[in-house]
Protein backbone atom coordinates (compact mmCIF):
# COMPACT_ATOMS: atom_id res chain seq x y z
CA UNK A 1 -229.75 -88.07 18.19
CA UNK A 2 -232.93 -89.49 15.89
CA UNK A 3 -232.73 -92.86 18.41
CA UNK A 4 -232.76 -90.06 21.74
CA UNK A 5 -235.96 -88.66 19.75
CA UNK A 6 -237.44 -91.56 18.88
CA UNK A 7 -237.23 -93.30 22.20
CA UNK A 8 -238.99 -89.97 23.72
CA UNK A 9 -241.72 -89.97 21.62
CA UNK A 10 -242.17 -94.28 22.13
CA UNK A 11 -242.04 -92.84 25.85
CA UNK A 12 -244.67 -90.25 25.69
CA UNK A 13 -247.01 -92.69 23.30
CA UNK A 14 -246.83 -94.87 26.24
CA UNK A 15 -247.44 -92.65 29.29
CA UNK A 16 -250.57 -91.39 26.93
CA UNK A 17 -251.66 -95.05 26.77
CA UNK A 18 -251.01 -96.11 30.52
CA UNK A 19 -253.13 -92.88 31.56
CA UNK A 20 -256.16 -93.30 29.20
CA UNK A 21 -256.40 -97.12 30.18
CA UNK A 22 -256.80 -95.62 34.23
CA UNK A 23 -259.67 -93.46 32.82
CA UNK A 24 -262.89 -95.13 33.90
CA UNK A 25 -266.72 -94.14 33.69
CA UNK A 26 -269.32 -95.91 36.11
CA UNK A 27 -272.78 -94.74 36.73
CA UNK A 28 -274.51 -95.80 40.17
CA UNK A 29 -278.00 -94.50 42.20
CA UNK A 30 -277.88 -91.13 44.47
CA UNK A 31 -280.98 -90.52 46.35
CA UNK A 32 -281.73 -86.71 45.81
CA UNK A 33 -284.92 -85.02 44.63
CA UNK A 34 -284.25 -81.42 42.86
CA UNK A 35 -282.11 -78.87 40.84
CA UNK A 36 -279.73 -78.31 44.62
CA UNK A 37 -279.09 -81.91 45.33
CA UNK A 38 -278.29 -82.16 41.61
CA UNK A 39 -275.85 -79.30 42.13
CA UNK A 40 -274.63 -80.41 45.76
CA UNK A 41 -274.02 -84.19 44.01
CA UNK A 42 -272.16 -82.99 41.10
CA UNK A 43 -269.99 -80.38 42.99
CA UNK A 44 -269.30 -83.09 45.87
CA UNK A 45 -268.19 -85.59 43.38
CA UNK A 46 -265.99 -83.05 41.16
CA UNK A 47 -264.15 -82.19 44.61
CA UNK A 48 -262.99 -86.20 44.61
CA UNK A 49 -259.57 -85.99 43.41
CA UNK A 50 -259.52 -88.23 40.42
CA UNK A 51 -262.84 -87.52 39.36
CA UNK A 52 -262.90 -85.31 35.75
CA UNK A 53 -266.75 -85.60 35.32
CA UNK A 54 -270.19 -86.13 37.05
CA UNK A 55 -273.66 -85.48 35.64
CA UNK A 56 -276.81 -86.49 38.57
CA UNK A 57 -280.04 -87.18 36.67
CA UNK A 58 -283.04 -85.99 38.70
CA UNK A 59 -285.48 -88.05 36.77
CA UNK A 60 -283.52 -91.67 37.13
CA UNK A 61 -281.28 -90.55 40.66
CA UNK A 62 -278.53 -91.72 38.55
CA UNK A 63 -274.65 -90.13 38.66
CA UNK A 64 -272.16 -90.72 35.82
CA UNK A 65 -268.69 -90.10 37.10
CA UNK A 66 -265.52 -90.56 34.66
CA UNK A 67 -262.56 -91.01 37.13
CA UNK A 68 -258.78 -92.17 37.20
CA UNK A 69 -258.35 -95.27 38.58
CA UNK A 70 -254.86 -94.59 40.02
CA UNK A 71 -256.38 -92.31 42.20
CA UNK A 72 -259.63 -92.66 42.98
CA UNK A 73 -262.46 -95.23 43.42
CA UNK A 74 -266.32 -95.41 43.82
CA UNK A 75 -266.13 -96.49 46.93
CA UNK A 76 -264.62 -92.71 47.85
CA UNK A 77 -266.50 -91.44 45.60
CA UNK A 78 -269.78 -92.73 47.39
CA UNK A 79 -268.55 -91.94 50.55
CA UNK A 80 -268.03 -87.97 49.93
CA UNK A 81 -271.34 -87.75 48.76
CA UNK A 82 -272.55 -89.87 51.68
CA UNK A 83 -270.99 -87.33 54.02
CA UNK A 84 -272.74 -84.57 52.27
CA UNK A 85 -276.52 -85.74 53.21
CA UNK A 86 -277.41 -88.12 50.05
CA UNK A 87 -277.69 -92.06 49.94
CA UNK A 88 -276.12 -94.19 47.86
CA UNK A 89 -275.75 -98.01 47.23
CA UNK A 90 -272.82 -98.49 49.47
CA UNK A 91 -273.13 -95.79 52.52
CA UNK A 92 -276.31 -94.44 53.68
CA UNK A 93 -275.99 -90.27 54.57
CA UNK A 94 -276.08 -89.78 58.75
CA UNK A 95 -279.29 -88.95 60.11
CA UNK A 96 -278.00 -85.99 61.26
CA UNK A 97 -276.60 -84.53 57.80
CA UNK A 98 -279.55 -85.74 56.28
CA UNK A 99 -282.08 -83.88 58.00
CA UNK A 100 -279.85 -80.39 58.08
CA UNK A 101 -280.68 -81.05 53.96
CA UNK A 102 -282.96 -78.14 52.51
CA UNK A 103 -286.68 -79.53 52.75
CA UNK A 104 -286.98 -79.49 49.02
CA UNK A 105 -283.87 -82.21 49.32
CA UNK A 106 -284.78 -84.55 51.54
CA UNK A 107 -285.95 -87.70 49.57
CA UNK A 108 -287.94 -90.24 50.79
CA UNK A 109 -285.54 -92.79 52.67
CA UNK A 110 -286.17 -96.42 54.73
CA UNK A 111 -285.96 -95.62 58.75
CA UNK A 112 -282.96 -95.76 60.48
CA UNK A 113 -282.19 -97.38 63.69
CA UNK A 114 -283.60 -94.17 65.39
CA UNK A 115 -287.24 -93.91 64.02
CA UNK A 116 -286.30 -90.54 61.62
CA UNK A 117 -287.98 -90.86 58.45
CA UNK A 118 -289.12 -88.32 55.50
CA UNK A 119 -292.75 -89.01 54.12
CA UNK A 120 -293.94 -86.97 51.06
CA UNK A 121 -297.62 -86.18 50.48
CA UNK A 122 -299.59 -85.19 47.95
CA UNK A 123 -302.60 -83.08 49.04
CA UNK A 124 -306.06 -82.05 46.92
CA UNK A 125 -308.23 -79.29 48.08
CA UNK A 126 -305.62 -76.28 48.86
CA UNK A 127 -307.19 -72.92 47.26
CA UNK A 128 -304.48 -70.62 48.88
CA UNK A 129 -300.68 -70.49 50.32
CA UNK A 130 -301.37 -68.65 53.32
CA UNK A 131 -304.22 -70.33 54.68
CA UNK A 132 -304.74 -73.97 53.44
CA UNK A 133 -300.70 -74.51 53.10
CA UNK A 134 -298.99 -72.91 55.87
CA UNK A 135 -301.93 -73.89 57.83
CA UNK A 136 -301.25 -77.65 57.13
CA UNK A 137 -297.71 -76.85 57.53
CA UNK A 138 -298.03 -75.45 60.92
CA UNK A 139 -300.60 -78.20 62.06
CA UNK A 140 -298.02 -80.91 61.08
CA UNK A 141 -295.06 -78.74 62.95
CA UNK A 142 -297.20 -79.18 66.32
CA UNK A 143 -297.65 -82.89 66.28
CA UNK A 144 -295.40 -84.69 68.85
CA UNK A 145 -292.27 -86.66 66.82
CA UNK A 146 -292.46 -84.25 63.71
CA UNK A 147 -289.32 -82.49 63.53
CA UNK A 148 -289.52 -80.54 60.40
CA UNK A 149 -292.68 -79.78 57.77
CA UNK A 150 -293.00 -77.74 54.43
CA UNK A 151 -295.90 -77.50 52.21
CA UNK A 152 -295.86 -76.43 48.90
CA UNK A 153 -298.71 -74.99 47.71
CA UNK A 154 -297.53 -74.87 44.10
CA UNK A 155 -296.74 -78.68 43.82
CA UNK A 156 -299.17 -79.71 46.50
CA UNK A 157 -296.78 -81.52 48.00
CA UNK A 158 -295.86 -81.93 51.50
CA UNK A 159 -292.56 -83.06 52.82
CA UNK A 160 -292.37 -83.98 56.17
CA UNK A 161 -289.34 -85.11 58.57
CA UNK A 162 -290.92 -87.34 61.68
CA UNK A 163 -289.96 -89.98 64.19
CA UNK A 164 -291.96 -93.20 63.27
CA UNK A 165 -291.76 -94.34 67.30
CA UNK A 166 -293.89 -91.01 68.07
CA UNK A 167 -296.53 -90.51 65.08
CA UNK A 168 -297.22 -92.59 62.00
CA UNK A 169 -297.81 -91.78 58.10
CA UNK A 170 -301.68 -92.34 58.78
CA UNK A 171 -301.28 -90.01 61.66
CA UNK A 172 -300.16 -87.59 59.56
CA UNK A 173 -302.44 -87.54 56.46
CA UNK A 174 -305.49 -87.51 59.54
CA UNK A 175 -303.98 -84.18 60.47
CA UNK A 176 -303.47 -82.97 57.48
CA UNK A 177 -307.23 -84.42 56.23
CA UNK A 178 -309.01 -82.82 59.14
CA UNK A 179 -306.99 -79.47 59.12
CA UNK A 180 -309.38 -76.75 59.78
CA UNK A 181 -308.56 -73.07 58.36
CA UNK A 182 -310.75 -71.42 61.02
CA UNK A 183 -313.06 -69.44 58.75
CA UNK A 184 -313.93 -71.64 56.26
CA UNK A 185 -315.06 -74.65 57.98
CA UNK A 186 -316.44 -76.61 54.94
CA UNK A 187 -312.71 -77.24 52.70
CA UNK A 188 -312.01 -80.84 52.73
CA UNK A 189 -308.14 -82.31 52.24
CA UNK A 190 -307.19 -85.27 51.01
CA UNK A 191 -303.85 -86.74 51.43
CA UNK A 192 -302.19 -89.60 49.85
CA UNK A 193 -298.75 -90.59 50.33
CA UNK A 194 -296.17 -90.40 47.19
CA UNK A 195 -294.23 -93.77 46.96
């Protein structure tokens, strides 16, 4: 009976040992921008099976997974998040998932074969949300090849979604530079793209 117990715990100590050696951690770069692609990122990566903790750093766009080997890899891992709108080294989100992202979310990302490209701006000279930002906002909406625009007045930051075949970056800052809010004719914009 002591050599049945023995051999069961030798067993267990083993099975401990073979799982624990499976156990990985790997950190690699996810393009996001805010607090909801860090929570999008982290809850797309927990649903991997395999995966028993990720933490997305806003600051560095870095995610630390620890995983199980046996099961899962980062090359699924990169994919799911992928397929939920947010680059990474390996597999680049679709266009199309991508730009359903909250405006807040989409990060600045090289053009794809189709011209759709997200260009952030920062912008001096707004005294108001109504007027100066949603003006902007709106202006940028009308031009030809823009598909989506948001301006926060609080960051003075504007995010906009275009089609680089249609309009250009320098397009867009000269709308956004010679915006005119109607009653105030004298406020003067300047726009500068953030890299």
């Amino acid at each position: 009976m002591k050599n049945i117990l023995f051999v069961l715990i030798l067993l267990c100590a083993k099975l401990a040992s073979a799982q624990t050696a499976s156990n990985k951690v790997e950190s690699f770069a996810v393009a996001g921008n805010c607090g909801q692609c860090k929570e999008r990122i982290e809850k797309t990566t927990l649903k991997v099976h395999g995966v028993s903790a990720a933490t997305w750093e806003e600051a560095t766009q870095v995610l630390t997974v620890n995983f199980d080997t046996l099961i899962t890899s980062i090359d699924k891992i990169e994919l799911a998040i992928a397929k939920v709108g947010h680059d990474t080294p390996k597999y680049r989100a679709q266009d199309t998932k991508y730009n359903t992202l909250p405006t807040c979310c989409l990060y600045p990302r090289e053009a794809s074969s189709t011209g759709i490209q997200t260009a952030r701006f920062t912008i001096t000279g707004m005294t108001c949300a109504e007027g100066c930002a949603k003006g902007i906002e709106g202006a940028l909406y009308k031009q030809k090849g823009v598909k989506s625009s948001e301006v926060n007045f609080n960051s003075q930051i504007a995010t906009v979604v275009f089609d680089s075949e249609k309009i250009s970056k320098a397009d867009l800052i000269r709308v956004i530079e010679s915006f005119n809010p109607g009653e105030n004719g004298d406020r003067h914009y300047r726009a500068e793209e953030l890299k």
